[in-house]
Structure formats: structure tokens, C-alpha cells
PDB file of N, CA and C in Angstrom:
ATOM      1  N   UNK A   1     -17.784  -1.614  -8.707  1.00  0.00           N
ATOM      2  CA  UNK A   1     -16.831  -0.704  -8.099  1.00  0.00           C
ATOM      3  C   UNK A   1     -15.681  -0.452  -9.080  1.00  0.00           C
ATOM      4  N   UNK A   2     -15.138   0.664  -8.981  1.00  0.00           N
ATOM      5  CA  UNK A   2     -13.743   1.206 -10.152  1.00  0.00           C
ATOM      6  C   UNK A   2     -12.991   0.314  -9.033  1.00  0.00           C
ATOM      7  N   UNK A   3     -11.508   0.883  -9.740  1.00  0.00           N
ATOM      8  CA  UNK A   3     -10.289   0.692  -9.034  1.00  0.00           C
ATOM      9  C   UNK A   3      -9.659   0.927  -7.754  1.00  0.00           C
ATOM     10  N   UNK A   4      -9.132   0.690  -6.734  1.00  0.00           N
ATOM     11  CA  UNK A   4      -9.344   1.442  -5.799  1.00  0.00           C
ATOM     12  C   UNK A   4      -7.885   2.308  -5.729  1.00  0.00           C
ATOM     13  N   UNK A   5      -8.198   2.582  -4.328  1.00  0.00           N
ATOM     14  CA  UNK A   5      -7.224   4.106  -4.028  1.00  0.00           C
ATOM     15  C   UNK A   5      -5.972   3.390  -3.251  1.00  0.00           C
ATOM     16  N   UNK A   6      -4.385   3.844  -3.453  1.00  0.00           N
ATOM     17  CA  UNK A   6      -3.572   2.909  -2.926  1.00  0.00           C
ATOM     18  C   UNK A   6      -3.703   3.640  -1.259  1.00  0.00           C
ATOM     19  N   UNK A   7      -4.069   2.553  -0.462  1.00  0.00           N
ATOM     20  CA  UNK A   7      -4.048   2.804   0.952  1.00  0.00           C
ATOM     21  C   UNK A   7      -2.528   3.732   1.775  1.00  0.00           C
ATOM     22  N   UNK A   8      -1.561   3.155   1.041  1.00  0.00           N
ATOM     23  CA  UNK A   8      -0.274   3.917   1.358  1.00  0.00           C
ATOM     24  C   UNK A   8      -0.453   5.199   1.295  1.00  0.00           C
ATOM     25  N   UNK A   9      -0.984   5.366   0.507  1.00  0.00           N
ATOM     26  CA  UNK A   9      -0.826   7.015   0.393  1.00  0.00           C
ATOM     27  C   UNK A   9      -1.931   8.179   1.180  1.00  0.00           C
ATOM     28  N   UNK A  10      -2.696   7.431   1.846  1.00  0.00           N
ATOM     29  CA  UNK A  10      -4.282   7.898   2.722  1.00  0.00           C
ATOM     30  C   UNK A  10      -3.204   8.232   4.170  1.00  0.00           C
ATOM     31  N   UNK A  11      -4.014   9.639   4.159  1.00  0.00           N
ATOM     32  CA  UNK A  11      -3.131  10.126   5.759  1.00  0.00           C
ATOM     33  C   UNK A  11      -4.517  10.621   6.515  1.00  0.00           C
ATOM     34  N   UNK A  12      -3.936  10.571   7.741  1.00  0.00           N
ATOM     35  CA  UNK A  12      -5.471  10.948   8.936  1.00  0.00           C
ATOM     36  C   UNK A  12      -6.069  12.500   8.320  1.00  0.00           C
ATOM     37  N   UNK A  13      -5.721  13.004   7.304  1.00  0.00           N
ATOM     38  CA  UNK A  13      -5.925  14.183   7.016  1.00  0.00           C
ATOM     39  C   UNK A  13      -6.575  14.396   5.865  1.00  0.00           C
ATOM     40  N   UNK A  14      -7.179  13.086   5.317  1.00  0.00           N
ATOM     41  CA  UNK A  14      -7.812  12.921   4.383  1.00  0.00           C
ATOM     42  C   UNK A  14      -8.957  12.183   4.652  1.00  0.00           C
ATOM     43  N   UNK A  15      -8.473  11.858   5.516  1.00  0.00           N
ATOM     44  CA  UNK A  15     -10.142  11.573   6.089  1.00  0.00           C
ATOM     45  C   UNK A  15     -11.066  12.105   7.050  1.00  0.00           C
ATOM     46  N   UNK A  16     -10.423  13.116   8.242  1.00  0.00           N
ATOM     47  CA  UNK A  16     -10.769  14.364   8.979  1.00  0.00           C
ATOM     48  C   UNK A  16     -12.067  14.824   8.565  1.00  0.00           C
ATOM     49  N   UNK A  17     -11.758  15.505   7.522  1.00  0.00           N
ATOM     50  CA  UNK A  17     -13.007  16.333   7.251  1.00  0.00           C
ATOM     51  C   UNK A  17     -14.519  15.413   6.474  1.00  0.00           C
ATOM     52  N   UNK A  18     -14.119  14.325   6.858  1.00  0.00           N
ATOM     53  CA  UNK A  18     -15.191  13.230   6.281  1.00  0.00           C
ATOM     54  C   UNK A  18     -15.626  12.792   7.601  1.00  0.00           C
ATOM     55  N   UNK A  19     -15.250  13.213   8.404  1.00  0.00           N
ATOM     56  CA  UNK A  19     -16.241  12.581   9.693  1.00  0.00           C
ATOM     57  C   UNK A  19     -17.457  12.677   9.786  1.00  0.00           C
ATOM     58  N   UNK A  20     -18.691  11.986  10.068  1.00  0.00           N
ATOM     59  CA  UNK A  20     -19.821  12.104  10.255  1.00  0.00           C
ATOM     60  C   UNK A  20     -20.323  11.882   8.554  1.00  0.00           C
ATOM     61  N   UNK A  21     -19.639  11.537   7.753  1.00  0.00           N
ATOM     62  CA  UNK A  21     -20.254  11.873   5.952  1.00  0.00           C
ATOM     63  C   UNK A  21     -20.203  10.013   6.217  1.00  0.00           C
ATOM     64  N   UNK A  22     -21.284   9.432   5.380  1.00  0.00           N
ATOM     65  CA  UNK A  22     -21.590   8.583   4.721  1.00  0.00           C
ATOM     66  C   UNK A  22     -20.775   7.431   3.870  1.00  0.00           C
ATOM     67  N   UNK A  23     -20.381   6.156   3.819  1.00  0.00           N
ATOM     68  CA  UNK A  23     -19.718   5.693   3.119  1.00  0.00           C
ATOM     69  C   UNK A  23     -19.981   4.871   2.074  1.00  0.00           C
ATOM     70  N   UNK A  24     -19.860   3.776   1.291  1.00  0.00           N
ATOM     71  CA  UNK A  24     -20.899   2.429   1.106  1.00  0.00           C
ATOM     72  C   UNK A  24     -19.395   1.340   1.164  1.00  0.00           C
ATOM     73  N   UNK A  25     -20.253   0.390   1.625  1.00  0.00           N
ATOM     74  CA  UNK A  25     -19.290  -0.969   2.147  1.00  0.00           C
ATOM     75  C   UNK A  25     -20.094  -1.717   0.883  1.00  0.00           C
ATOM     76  N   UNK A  26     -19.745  -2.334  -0.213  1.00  0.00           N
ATOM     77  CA  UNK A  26     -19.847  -3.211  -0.767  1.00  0.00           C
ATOM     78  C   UNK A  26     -20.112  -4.594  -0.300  1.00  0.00           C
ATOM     79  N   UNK A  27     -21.391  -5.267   0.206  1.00  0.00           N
ATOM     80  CA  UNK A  27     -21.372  -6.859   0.183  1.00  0.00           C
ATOM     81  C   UNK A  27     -21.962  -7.971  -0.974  1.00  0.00           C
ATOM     82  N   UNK A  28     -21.709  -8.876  -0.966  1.00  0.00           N
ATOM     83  CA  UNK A  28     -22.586 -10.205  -1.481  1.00  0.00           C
ATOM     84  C   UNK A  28     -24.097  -9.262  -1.538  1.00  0.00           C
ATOM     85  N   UNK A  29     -24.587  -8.784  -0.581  1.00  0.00           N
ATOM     86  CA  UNK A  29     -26.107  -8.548  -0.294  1.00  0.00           C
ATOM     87  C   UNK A  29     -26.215  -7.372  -1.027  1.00  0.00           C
ATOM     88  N   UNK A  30     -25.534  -6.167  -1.104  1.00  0.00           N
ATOM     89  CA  UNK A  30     -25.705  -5.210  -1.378  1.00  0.00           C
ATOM     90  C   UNK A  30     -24.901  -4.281  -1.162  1.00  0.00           C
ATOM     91  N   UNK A  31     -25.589  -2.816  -0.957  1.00  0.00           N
ATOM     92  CA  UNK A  31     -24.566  -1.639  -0.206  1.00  0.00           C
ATOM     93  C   UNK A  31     -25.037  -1.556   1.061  1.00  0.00           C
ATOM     94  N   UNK A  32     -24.014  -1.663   2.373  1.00  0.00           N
ATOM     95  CA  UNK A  32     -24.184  -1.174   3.681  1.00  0.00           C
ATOM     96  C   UNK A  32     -23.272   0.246   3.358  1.00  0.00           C
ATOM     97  N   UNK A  33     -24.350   0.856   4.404  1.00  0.00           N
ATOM     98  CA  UNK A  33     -24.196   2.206   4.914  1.00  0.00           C
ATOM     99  C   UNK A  33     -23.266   2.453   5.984  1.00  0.00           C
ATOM    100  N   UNK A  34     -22.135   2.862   6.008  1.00  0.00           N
ATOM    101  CA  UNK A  34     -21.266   3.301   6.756  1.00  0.00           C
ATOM    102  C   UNK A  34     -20.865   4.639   7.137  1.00  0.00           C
ATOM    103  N   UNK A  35     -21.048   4.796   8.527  1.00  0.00           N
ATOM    104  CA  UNK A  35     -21.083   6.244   9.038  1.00  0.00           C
ATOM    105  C   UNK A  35     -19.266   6.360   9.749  1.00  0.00           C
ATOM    106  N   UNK A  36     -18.759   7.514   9.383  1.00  0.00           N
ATOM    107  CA  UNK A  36     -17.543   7.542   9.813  1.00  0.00           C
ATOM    108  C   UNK A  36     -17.900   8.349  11.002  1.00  0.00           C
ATOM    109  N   UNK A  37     -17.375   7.407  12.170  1.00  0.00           N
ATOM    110  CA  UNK A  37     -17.866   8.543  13.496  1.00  0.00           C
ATOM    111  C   UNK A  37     -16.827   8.707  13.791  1.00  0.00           C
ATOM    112  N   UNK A  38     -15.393   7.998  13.887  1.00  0.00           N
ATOM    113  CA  UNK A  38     -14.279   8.917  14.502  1.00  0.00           C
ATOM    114  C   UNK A  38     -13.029   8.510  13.701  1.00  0.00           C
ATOM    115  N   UNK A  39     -12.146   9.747  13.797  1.00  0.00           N
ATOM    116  CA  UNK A  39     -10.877   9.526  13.021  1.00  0.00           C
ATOM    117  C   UNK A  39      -9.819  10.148  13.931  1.00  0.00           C
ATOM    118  N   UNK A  40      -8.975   9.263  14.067  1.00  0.00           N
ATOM    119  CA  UNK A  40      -7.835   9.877  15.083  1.00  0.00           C
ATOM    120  C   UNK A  40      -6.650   9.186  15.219  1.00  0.00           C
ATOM    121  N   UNK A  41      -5.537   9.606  15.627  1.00  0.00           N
ATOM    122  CA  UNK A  41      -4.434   9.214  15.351  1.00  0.00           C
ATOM    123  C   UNK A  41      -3.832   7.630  16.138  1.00  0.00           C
ATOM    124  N   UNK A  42      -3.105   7.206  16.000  1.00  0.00           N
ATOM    125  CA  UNK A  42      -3.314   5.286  16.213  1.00  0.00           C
ATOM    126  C   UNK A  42      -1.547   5.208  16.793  1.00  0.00           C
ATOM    127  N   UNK A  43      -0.770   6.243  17.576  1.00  0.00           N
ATOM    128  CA  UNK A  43       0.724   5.832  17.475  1.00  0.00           C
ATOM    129  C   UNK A  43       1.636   5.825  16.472  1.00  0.00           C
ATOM    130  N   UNK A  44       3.008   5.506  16.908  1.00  0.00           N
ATOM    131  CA  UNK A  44       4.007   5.708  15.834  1.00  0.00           C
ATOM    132  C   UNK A  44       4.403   4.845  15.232  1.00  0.00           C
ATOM    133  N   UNK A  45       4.422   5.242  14.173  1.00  0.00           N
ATOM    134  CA  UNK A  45       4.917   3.789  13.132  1.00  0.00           C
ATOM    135  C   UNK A  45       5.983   4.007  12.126  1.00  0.00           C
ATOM    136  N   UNK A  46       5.875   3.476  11.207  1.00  0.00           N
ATOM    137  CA  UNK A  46       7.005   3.531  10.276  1.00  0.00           C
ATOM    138  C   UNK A  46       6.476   4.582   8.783  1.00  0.00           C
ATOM    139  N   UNK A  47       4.819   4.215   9.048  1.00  0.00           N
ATOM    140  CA  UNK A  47       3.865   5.061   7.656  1.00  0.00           C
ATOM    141  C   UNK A  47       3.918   6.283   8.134  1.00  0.00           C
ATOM    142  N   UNK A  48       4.452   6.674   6.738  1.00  0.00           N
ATOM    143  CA  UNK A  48       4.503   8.014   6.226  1.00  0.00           C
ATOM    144  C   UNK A  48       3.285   9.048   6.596  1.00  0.00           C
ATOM    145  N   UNK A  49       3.527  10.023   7.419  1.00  0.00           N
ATOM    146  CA  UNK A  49       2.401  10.552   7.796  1.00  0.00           C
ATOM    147  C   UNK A  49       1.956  10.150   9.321  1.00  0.00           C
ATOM    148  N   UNK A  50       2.311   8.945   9.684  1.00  0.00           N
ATOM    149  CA  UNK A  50       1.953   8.257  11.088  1.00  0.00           C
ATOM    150  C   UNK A  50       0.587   7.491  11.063  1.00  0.00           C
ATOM    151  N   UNK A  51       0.322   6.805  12.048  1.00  0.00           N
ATOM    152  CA  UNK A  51      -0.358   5.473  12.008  1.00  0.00           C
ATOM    153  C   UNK A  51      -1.907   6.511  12.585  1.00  0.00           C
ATOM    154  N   UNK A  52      -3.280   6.195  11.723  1.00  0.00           N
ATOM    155  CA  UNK A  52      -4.215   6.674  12.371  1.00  0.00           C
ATOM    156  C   UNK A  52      -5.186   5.528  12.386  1.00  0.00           C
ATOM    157  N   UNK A  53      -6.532   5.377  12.867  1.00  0.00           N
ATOM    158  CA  UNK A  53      -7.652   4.991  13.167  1.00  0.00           C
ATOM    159  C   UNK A  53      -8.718   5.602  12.707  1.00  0.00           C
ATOM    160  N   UNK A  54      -9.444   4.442  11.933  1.00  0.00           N
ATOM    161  CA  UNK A  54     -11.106   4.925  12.139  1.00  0.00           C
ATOM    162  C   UNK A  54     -11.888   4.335  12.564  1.00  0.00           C
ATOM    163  N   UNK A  55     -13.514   4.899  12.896  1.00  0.00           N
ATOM    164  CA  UNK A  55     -14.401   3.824  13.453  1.00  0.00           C
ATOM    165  C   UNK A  55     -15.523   4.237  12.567  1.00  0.00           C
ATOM    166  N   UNK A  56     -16.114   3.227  12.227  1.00  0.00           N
ATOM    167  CA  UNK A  56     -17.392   3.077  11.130  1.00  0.00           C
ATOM    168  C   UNK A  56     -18.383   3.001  11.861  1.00  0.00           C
ATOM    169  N   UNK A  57     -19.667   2.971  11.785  1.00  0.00           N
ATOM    170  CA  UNK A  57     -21.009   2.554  11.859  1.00  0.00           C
ATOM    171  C   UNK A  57     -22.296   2.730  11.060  1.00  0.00           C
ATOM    172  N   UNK A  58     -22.462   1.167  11.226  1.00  0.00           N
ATOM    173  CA  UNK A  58     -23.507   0.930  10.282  1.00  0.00           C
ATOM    174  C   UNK A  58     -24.847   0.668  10.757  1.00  0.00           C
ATOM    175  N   UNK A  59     -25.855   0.493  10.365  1.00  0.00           N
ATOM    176  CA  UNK A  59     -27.392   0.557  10.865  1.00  0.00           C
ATOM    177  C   UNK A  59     -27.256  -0.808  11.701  1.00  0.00           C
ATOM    178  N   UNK A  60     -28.261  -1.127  12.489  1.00  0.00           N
ATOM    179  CA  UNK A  60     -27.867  -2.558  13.584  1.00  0.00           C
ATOM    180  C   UNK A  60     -28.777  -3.032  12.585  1.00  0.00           C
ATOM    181  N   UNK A  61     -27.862  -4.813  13.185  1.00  0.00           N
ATOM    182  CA  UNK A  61     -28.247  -5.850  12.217  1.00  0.00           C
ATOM    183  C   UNK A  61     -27.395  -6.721  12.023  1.00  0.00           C
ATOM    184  N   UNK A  62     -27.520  -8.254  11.195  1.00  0.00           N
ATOM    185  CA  UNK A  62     -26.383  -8.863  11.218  1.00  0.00           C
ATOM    186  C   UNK A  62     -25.064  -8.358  11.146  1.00  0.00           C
ATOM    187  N   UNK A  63     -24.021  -8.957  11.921  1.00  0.00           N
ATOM    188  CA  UNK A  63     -22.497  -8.740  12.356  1.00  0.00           C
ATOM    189  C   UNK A  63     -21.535  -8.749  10.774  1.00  0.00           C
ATOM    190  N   UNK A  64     -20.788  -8.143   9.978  1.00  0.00           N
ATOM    191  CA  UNK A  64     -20.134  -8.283   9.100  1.00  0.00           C
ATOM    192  C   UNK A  64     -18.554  -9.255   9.617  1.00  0.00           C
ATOM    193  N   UNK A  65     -18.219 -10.280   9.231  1.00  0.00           N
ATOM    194  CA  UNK A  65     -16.580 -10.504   9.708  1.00  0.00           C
ATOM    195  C   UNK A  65     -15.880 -10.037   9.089  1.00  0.00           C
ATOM    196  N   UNK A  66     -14.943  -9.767  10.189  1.00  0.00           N
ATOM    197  CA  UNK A  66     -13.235  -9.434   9.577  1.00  0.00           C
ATOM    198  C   UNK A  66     -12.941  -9.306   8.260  1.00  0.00           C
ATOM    199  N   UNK A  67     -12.638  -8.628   7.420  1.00  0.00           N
ATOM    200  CA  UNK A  67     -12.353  -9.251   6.114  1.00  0.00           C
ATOM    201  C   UNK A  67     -12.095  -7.394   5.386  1.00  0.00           C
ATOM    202  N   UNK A  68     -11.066  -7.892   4.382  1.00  0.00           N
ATOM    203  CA  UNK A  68     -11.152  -6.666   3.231  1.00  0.00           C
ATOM    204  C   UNK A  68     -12.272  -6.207   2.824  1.00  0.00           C
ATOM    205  N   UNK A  69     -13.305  -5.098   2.419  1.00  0.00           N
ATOM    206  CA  UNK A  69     -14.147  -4.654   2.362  1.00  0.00           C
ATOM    207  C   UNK A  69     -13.930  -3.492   1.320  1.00  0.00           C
ATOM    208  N   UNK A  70     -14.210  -3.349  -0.126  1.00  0.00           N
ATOM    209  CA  UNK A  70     -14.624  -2.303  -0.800  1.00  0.00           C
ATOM    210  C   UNK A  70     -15.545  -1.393  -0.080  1.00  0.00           C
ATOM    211  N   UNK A  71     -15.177  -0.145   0.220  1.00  0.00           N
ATOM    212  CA  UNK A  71     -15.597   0.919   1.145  1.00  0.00           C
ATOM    213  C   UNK A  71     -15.256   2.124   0.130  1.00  0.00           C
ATOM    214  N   UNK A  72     -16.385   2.646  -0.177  1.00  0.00           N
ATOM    215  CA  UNK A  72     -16.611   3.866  -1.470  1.00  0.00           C
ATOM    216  C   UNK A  72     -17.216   5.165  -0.982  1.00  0.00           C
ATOM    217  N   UNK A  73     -16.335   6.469  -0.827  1.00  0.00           N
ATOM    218  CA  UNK A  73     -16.668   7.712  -0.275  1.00  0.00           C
ATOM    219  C   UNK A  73     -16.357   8.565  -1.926  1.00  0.00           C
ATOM    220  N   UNK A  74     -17.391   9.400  -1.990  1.00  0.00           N
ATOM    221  CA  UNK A  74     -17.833  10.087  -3.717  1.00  0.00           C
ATOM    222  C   UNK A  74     -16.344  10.873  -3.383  1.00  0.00           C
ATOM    223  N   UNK A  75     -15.493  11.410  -2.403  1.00  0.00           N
ATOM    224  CA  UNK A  75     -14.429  12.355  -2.577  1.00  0.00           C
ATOM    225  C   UNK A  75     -13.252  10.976  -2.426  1.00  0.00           C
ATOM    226  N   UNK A  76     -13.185  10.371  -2.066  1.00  0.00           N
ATOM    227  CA  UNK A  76     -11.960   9.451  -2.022  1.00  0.00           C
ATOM    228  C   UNK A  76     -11.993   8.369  -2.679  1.00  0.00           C
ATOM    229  N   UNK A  77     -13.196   8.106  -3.032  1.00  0.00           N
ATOM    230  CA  UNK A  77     -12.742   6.824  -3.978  1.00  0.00           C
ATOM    231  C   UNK A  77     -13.029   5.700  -3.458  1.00  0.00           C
ATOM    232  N   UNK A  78     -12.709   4.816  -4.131  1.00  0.00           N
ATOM    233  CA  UNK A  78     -12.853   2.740  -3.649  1.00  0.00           C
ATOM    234  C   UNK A  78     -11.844   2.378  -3.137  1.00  0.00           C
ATOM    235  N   UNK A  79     -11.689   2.134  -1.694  1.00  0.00           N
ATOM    236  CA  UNK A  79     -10.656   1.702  -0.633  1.00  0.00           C
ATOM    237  C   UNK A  79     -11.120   0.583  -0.497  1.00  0.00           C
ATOM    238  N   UNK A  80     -10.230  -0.466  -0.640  1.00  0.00           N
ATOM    239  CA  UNK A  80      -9.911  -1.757  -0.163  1.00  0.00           C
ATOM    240  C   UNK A  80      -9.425  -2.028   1.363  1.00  0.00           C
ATOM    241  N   UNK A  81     -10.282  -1.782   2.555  1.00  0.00           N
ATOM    242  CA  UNK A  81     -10.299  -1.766   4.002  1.00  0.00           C
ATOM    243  C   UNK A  81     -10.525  -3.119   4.470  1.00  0.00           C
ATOM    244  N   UNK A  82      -9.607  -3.351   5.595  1.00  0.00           N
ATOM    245  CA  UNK A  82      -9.681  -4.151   6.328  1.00  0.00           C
ATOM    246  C   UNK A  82     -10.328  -3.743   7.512  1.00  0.00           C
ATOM    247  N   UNK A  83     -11.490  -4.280   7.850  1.00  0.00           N
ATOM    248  CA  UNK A  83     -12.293  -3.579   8.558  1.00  0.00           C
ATOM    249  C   UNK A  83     -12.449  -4.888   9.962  1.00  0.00           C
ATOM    250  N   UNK A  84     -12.816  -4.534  11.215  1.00  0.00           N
ATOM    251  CA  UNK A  84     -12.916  -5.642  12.792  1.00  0.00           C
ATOM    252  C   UNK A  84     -14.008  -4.912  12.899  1.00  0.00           C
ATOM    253  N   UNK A  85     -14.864  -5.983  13.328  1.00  0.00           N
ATOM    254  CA  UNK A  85     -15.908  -5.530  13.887  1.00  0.00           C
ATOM    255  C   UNK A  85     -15.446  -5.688  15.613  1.00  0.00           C
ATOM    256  N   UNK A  86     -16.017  -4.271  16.004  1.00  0.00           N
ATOM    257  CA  UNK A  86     -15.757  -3.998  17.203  1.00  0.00           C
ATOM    258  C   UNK A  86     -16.690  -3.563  18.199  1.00  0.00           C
ATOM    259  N   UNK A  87     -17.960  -4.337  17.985  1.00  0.00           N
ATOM    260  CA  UNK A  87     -18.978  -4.049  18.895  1.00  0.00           C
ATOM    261  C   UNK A  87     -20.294  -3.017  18.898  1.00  0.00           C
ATOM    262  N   UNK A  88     -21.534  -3.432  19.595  1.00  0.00           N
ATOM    263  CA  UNK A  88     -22.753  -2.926  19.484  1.00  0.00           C
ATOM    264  C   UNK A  88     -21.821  -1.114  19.937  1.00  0.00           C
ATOM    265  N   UNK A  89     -22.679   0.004  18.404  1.00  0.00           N
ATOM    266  CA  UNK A  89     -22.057   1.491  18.862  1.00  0.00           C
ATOM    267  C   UNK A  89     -23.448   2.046  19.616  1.00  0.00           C
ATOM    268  N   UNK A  90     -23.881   3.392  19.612  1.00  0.00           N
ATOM    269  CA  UNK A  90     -24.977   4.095  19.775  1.00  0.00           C
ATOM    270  C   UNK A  90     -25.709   3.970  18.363  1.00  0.00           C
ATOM    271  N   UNK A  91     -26.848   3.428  18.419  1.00  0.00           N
ATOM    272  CA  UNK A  91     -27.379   2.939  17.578  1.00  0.00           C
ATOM    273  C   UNK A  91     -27.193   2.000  15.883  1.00  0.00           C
ATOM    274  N   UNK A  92     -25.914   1.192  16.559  1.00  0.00           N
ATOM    275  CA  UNK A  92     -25.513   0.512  15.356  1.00  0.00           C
ATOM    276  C   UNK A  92     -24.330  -0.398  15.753  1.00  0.00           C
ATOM    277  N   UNK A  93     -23.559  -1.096  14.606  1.00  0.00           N
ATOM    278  CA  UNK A  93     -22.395  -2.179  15.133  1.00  0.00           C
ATOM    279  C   UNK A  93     -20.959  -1.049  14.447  1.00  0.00           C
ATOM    280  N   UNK A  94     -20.729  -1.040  15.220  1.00  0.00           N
ATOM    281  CA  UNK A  94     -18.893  -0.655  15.212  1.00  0.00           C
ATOM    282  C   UNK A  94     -17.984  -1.213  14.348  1.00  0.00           C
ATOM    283  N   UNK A  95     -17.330  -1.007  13.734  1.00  0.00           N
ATOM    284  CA  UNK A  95     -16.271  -1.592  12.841  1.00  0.00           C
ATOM    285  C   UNK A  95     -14.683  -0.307  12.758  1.00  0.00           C
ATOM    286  N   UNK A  96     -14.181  -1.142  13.423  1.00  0.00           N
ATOM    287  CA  UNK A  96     -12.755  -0.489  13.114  1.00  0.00           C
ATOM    288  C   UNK A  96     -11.663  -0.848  12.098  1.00  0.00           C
ATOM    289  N   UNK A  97     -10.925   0.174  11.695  1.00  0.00           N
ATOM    290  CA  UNK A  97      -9.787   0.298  10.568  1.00  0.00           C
ATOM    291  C   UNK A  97      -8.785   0.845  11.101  1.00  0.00           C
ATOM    292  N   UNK A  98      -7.720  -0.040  10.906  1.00  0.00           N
ATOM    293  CA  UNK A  98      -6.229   0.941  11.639  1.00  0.00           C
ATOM    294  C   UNK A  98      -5.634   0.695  10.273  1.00  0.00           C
ATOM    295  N   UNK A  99      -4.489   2.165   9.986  1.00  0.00           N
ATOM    296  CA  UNK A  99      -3.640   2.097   8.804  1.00  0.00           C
ATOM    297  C   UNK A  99      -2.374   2.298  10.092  1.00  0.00           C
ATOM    298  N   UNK A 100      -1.401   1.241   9.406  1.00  0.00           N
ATOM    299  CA  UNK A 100      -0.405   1.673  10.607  1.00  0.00           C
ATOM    300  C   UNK A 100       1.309   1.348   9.684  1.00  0.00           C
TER     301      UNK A 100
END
């Protein structure tokens, strides 16, 4: 993986038009496939731009934990995400990201 992208500066509006596009999550094992199914706004905060949400999904199968995650989209670059797994989705496990 390159360098990554400083998270501060990522607004819900940069990731919008990536909904439904493809990601790769970097593990020990390999590349998981990460589907961005929703992006939407998360409340008010202090970040510039305001606090948003995403939700990932990946093919079902073992559970990933909690943890920072190299997450690589060909238009944005290598994000260093803190990613929760948040449960069985429609055909896959859920993982959420809040920037807040």
C-alpha cells in the first residue's frame, strides 16, 4: 500500500458518489472486498465539513475486529479506517466508519 490520505480532510462529499463502487481492505490474508453501501451524514461536530458515516460490506465469512484497516479506493487513495463490525448485512457482514 502507498501512503495514505489525511482523514481530516475527507468530507461526506467525497465519498457520495462512491456509493455502491468497490473498495480493498488490506489483511494479514489478503485483499477483502468492500462494498460501500451507504454514506450519510453522522450529526454535529466540531469537523470541518460535519461529522458523516459509512457502511461497508464485504462477502460473508469470518468476522474482521475492530481495528484500523488500510482501505484503498483507485479515486481516493489509502485510508487508514477505523472500521466496527456491525453485523450480518443483505448478503454479507457490515462494518461501520464514523469520521466525527
Amino acid at each position: 500500500m502507498t501512503s495514505s490520505v489525511d482523514l481530516a480532510k475527507l468530507h461526506i462529499d467525497d465519498f457520495a458518489p462512491h456509493q455502491e463502487a468497490v473498495f480493498e481492505l488490506q489483511t494479514a490474508q489478503g485483499i477483502l472486498p468492500l462494498k460501500l453501501a451507504e454514506v450519510g451524514p453522522a450529526g454535529e461536530s466540531g469537523r470541518e465539513g460535519g461529522a458523516f458515516a459509512l457502511l461497508f460490506t464485504s462477502p460473508q465469512g469470518p468476522w474482521l475486529p475492530q481495528a484500523i484497516y488500510p482501505v484503498r479506493h483507485p479515486v481516493l487513495g489509502v485510508m487508514e479506517i477505523f472500521l466496527v463490525p456491525v453485523g450480518p448485512t443483505a448478503g454479507g457482514n457490515g462494518y461501520h466508519a464514523t469520521f466525527a
